[in-house]
Protein backbone atom coordinates (compact mmCIF):
# COMPACT_ATOMS: atom_id res chain seq x y z
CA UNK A 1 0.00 0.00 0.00
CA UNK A 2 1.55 3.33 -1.35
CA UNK A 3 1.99 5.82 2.27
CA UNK A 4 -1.08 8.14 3.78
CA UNK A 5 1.01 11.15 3.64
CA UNK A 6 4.11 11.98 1.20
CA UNK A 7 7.50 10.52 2.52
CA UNK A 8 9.81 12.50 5.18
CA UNK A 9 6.58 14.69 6.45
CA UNK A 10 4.96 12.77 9.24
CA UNK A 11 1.70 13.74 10.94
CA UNK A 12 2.06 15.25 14.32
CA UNK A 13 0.29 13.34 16.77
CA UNK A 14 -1.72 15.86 18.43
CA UNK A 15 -2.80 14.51 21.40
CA UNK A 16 -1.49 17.23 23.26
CA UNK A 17 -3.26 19.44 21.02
CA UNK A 18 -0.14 21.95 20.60
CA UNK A 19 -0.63 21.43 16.69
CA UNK A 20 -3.51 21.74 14.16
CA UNK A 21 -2.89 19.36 11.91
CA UNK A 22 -3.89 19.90 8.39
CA UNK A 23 -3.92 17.57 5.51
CA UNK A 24 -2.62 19.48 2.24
CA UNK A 25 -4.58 17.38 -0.95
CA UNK A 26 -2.26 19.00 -3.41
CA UNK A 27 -1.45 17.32 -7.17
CA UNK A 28 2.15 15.95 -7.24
CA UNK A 29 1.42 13.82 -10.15
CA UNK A 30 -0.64 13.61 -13.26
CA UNK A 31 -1.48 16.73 -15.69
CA UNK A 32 -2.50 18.79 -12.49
CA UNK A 33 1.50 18.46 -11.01
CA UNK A 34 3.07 21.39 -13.66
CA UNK A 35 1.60 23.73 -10.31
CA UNK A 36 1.62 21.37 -7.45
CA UNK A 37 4.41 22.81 -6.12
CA UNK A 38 3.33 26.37 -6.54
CA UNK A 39 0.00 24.87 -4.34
CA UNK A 40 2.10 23.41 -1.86
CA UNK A 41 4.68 26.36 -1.60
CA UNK A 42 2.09 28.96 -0.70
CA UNK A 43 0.16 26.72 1.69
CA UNK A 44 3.83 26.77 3.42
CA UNK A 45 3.87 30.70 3.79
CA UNK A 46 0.59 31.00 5.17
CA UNK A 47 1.19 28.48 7.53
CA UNK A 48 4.86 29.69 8.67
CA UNK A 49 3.14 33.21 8.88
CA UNK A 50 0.33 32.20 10.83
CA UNK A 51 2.62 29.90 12.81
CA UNK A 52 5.09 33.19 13.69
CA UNK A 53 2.11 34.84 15.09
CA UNK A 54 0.69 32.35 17.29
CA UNK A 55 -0.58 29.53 14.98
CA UNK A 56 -4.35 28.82 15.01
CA UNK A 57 -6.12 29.33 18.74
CA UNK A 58 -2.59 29.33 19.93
CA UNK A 59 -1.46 25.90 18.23
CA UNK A 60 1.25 25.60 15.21
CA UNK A 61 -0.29 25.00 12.00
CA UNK A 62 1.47 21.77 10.60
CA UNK A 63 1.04 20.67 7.11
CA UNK A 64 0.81 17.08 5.83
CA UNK A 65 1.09 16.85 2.27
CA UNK A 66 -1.26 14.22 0.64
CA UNK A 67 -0.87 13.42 -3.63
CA UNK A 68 -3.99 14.91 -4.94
CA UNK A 69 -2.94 14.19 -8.46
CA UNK A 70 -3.76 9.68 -7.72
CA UNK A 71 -7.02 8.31 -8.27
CA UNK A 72 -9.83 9.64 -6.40
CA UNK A 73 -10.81 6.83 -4.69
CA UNK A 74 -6.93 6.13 -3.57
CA UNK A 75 -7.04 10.10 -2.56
CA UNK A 76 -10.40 9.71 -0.31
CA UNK A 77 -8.67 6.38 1.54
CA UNK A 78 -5.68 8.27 2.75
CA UNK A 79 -7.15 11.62 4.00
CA UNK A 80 -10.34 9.65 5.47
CA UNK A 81 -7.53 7.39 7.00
CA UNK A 82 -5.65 10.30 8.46
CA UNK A 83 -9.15 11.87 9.97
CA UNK A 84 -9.99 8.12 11.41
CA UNK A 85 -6.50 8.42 13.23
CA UNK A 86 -6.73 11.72 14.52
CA UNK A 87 -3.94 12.95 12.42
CA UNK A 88 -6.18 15.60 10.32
CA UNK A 89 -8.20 17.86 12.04
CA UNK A 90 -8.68 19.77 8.97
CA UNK A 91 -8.14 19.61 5.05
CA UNK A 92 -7.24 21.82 2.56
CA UNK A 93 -5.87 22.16 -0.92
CA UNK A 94 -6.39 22.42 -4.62
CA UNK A 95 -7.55 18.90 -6.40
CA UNK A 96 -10.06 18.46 -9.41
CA UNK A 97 -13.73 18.17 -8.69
CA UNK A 98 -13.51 14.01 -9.11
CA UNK A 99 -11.26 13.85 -6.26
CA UNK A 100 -13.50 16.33 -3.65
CA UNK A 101 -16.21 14.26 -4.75
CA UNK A 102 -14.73 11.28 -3.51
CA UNK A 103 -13.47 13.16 -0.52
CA UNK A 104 -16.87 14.81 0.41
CA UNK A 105 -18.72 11.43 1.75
CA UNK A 106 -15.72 10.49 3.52
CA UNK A 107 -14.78 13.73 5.43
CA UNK A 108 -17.79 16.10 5.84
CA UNK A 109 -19.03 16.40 9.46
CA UNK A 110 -15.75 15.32 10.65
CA UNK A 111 -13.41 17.82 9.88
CA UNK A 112 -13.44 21.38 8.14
CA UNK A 113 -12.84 21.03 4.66
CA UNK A 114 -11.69 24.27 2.59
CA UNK A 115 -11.41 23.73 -1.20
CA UNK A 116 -9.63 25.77 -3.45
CA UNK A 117 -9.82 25.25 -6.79
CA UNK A 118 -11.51 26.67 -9.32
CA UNK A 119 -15.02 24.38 -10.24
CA UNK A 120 -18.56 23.84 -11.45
CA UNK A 121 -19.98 25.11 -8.37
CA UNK A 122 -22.69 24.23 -6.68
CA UNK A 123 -21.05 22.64 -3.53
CA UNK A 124 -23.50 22.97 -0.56
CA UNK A 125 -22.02 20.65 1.97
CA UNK A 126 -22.13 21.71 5.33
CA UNK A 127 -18.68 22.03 7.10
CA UNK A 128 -17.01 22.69 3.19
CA UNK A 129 -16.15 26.14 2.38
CA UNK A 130 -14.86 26.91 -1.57
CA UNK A 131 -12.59 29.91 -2.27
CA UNK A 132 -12.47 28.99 -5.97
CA UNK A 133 -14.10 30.75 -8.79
CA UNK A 134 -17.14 29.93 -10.04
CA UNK A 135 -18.81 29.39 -13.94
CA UNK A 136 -21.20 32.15 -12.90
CA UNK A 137 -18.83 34.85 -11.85
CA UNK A 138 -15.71 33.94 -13.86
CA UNK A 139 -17.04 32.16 -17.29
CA UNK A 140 -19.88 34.66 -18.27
CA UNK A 141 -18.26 37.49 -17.73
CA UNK A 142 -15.02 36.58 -19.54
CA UNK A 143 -17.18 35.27 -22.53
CA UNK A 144 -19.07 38.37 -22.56
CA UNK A 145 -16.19 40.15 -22.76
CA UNK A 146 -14.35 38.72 -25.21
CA UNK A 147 -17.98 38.85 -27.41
CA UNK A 148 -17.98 42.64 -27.26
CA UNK A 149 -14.15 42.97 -27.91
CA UNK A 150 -13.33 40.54 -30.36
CA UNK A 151 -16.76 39.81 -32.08
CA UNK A 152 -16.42 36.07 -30.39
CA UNK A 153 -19.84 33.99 -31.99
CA UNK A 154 -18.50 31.02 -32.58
CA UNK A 155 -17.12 28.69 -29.12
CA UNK A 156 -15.66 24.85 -29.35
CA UNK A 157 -15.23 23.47 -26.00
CA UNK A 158 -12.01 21.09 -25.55
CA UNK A 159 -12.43 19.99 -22.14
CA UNK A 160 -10.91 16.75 -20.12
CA UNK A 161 -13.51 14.16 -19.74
CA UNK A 162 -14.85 14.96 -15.59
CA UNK A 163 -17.51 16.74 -13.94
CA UNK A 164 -15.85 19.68 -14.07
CA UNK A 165 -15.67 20.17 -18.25
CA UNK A 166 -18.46 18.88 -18.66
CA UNK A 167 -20.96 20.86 -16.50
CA UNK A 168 -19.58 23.77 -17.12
CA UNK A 169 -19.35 23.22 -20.83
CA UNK A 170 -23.67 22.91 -20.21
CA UNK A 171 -23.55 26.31 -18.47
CA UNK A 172 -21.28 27.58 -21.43
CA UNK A 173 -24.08 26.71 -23.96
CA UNK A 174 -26.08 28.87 -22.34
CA UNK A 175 -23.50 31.88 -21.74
CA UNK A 176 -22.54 32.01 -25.49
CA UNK A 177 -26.40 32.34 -26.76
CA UNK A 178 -26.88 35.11 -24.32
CA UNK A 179 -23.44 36.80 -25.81
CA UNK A 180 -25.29 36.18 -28.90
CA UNK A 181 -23.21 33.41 -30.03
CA UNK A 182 -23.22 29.44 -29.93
CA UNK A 183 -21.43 26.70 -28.45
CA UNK A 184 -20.38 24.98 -32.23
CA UNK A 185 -18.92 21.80 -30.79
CA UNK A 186 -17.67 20.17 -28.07
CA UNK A 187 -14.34 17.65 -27.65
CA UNK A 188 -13.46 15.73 -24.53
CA UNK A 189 -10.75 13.62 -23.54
CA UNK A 190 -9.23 11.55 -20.91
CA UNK A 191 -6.82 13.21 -18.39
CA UNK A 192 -3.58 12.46 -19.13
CA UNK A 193 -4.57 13.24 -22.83
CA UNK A 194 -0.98 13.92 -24.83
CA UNK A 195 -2.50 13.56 -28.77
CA UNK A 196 -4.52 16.73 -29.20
CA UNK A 197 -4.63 16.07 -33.50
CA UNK A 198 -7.87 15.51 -33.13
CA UNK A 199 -9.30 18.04 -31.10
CA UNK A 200 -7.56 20.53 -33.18
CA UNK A 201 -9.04 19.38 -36.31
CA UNK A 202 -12.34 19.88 -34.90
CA UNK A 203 -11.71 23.35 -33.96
CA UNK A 204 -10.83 23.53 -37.77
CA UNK A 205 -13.57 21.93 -39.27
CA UNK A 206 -16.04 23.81 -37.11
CA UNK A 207 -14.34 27.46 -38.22
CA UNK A 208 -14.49 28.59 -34.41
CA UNK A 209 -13.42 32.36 -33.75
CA UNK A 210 -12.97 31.31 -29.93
CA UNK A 211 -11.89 27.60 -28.18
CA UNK A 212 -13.09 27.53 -24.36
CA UNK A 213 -10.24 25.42 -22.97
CA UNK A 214 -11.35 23.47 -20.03
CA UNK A 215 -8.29 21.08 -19.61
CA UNK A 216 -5.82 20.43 -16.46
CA UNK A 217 -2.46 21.52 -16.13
CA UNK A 218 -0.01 19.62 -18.63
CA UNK A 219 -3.12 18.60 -21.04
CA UNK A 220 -3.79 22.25 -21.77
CA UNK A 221 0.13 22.61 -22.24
CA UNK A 222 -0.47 19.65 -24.99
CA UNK A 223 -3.02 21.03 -26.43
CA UNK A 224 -1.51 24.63 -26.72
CA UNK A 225 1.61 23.68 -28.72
CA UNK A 226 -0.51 21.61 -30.92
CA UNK A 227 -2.65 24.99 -31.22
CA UNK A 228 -0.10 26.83 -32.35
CA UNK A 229 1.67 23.99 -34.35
CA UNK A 230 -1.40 24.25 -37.06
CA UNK A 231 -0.95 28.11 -36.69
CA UNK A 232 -4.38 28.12 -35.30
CA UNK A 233 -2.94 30.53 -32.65
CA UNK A 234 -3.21 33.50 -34.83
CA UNK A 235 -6.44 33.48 -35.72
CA UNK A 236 -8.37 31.86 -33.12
CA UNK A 237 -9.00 32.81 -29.51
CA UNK A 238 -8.61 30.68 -26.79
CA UNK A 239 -10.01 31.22 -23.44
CA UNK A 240 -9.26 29.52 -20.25
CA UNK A 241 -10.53 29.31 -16.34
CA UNK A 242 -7.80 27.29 -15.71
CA UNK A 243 -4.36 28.84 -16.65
CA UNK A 244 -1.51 30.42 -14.55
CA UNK A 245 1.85 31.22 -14.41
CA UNK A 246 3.37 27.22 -14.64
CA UNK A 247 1.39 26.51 -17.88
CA UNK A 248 2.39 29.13 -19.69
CA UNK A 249 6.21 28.49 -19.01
CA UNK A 250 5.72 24.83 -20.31
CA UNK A 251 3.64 25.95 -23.02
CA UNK A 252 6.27 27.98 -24.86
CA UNK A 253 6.66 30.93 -26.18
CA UNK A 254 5.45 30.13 -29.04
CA UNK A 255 2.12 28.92 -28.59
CA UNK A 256 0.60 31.59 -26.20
CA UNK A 257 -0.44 34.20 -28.65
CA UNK A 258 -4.09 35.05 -28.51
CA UNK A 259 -4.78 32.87 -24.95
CA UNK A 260 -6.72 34.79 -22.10
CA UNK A 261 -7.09 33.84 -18.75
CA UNK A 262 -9.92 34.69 -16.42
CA UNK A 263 -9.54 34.14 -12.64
CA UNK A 264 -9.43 36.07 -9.27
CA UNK A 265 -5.71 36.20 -8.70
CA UNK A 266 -2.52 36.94 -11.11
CA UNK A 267 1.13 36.65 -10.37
CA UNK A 268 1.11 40.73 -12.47
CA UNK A 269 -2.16 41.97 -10.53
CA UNK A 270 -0.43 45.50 -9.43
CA UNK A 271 -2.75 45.74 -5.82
CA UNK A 272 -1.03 46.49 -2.71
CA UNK A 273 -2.02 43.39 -1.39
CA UNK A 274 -0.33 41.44 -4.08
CA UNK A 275 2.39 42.99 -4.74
CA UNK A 276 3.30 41.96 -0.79
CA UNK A 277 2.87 38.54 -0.95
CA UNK A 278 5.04 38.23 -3.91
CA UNK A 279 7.59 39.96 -1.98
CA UNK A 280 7.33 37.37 0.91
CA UNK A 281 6.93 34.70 -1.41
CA UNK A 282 10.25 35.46 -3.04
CA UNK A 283 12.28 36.45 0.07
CA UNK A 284 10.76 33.18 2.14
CA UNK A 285 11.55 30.91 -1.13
CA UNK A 286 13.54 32.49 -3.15
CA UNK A 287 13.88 33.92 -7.58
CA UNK A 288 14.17 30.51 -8.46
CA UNK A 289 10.86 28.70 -6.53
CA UNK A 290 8.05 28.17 -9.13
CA UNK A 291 6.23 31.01 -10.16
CA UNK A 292 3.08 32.46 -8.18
CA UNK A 293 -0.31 31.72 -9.89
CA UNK A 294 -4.21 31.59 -9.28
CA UNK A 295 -4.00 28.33 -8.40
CA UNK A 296 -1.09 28.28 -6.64
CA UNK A 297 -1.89 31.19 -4.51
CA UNK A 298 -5.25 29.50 -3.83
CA UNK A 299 -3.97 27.11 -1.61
CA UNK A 300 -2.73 30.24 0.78
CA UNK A 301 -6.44 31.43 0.78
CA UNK A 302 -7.90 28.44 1.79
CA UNK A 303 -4.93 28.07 5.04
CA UNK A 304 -5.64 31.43 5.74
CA UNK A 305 -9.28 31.05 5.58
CA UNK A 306 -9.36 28.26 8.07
CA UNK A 307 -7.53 30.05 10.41
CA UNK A 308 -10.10 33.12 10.09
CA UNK A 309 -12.94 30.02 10.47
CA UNK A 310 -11.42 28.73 13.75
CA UNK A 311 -10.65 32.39 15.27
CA UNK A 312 -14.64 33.24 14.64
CA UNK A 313 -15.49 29.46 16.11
CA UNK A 314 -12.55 29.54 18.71
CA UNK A 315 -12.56 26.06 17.68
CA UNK A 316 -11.66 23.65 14.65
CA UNK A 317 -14.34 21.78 15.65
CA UNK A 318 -16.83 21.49 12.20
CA UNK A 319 -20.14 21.49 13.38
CA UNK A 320 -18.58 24.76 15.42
CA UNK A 321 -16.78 26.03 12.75
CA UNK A 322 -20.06 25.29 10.68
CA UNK A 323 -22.38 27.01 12.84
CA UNK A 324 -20.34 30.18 13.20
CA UNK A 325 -19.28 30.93 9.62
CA UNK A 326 -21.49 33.43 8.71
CA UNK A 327 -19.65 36.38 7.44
CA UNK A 328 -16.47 34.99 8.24
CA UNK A 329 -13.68 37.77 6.33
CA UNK A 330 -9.63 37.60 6.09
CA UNK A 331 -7.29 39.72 4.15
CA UNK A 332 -5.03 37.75 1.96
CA UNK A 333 -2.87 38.69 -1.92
CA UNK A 334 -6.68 38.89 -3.42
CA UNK A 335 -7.80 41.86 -0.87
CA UNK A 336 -10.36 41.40 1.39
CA UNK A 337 -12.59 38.21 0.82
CA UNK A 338 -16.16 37.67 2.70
CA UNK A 339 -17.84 34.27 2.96
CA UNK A 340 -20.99 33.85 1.77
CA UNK A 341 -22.89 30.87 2.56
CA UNK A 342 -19.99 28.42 2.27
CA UNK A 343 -18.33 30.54 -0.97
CA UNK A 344 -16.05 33.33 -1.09
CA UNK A 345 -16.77 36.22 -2.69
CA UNK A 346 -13.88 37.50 -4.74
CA UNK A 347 -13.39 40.16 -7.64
CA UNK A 348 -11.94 38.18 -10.92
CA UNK A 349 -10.26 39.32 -13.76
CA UNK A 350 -9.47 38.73 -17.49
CA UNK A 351 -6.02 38.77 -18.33
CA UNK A 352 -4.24 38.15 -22.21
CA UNK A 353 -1.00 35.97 -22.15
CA UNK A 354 2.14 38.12 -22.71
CA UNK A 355 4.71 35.08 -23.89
CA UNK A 356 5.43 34.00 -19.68
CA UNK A 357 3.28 36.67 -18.27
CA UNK A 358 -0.52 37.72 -18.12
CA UNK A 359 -1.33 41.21 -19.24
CA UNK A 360 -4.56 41.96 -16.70
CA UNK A 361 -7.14 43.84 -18.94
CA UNK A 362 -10.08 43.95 -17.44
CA UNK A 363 -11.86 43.37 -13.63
CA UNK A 364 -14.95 41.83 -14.51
């Protein structure tokens, strides 16, 4: 049996409850591992800054890493094993919808759960709280946007075949005819996915003035150079809710003419707020660590959100930390974030790729 947690960072038995032990689901494999490290990194600065000002309630924050790029299945069995032994008394991280799916029935009402990433929305769980964008507040507006600017009508969807893709790809059919455009046709493929021919023919044959690109981490990469290898990338817009900092270094060059970008955080957004935390980032890890991104960064909301969840509860206790969420706020790189319900609300923004670096447009 592969370990619970990754080699060389054991749980700290918290009996004496000097810790709070939080399990980091983080990708370190699979498509989703080109930013892993970026998630992981920043999760590490907000807990060593929390932990230099007292920790949580007075207890250091320690982080146990935990592959969120294996199966889901493998993913639920080794965080639900860690709650079961009292070596989690909270999770947190970035990790495709298929895998909080599968951790969702094992975890909820035990432990606080924050999730991170980017998704379909609609979680509703109690005791789970999502700083990710969502379809309604990212996708639109970026599609609207792009409609008005660029004279967008026609949309292909690539997507990789999960829930994610796919339900927003139904929301997407929607958004396009009230931009006054279609969805033309839609491609989907396993993650993992390295032979993107095919896709790009489609995009060909269906003379699209806009792909929406709804594929993880090294697929997109993939599918990006193969983009720009049919010189679609001059002519054809591609739009993603799922692109930082990481891709576009293994994308190339190259290949990153006419890609956009919508999301609530970029390593360029020129706030105050941001411009700090890149500072610390740097000076705590160094020029060379991997670069800051919206999905990296996430995984420092969703640490710092839990500690502003167990300050209001004075607990980490869920069905405490559940019960006294309401209007729960922290300031972190994105400025000032409220919870709502069990979502954050956040402003997002549209952003074209400059060859390694997003050019921020637009606050949508």
């Amino acid at each position: 049996m592969p370990p619970l947690w990754r080699p060389g960072v054991a749980p700290s038995r918290g009996a004496d409850r000097t810790t709070v032990n939080v399990a980091l689901v983080v990708p370190l494999q699979g498509p989703a591992g080109v930013f892993g490290p970026s998630c992981e990194l920043a999760a590490r600065l907000a807990a060593d800054e929390l932990n230099e000002s007292g920790g949580i309630l007075g207890r250091r924050v320690h982080l146990v890493p935990v592959d969120g790029g294996a199966p889901p299945a493998t993913v639920a069995d080794r965080v639900g094993a860690l709650v079961s032994l009292g070596l989690a008394d909270a999770v947190v991280g970035w990790h495709i919808s298929a895998v909080r799916q599968a951790l969702v029935p094992r975890i909820a009402g035990r432990v606080p759960y924050v999730y991170t990433a980017q998704y379909e929305g609609g979680e509703r769980t109690p005791g789970v709280f999502v700083t990710g964008e969502t379809p309604a507040g990212q996708l639109l507006p970026a599609m609207r946007a792009l409609s008005d600017a660029a004279g967008v009508r026609r949309w292909v969807v690539v997507g990789n075949d999960y829930v994610w893709p796919r339900t927003t790809a139904r929301v997407a059919r929607r958004y396009a005819g009230d931009c006054g455009g279609t969805v033309a046709g839609e491609v989907f493929v396993p993650l993992g996915t390295r032979d993107f021919a095919a896709a790009v023919r489609r995009v060909e044959r269906h003379d699209a003035d806009a792909v929406l690109m709804l594929l993880v981490g090294a697929d997109a990469v993939e599918f990006n150079r193969a983009f720009a290898e049919q010189g679609l990338h001059r002519r054809v817009l591609r739009l993603s809710t799922h692109m930082d900092e990481n891709m576009l270094l293994a994308t190339g060059a190259g290949a990153t003419e006419n890609l956009w970008a919508a999301a609530g955080y970029f390593e360029t957004l020129a706030t105050a707020e941001s411009l700090e935390f890149s500072g610390r980032y740097a000076r705590r890890f160094g020029v060379e660590a991997p670069p800051l991104s919206s999905l990296g960064e996430s995984c420092y909301e969703g640490v710092r959100l839990l500690a502003a969840l167990a300050e209001r509860a004075r607990s980490v206790d869920v069905r405490t930390v559940a019960r006294d969420s309401h209007g729960v706020a922290y300031h972190g790189p994105r400025g000032r974030l409220d919870l709502r319900g069990n979502h954050v609300r956040q402003r997002i923004y549209l952003a074209r790729a400059d060859v390694f670096d997003f050019d921020i447009v637009a606050q949508l």
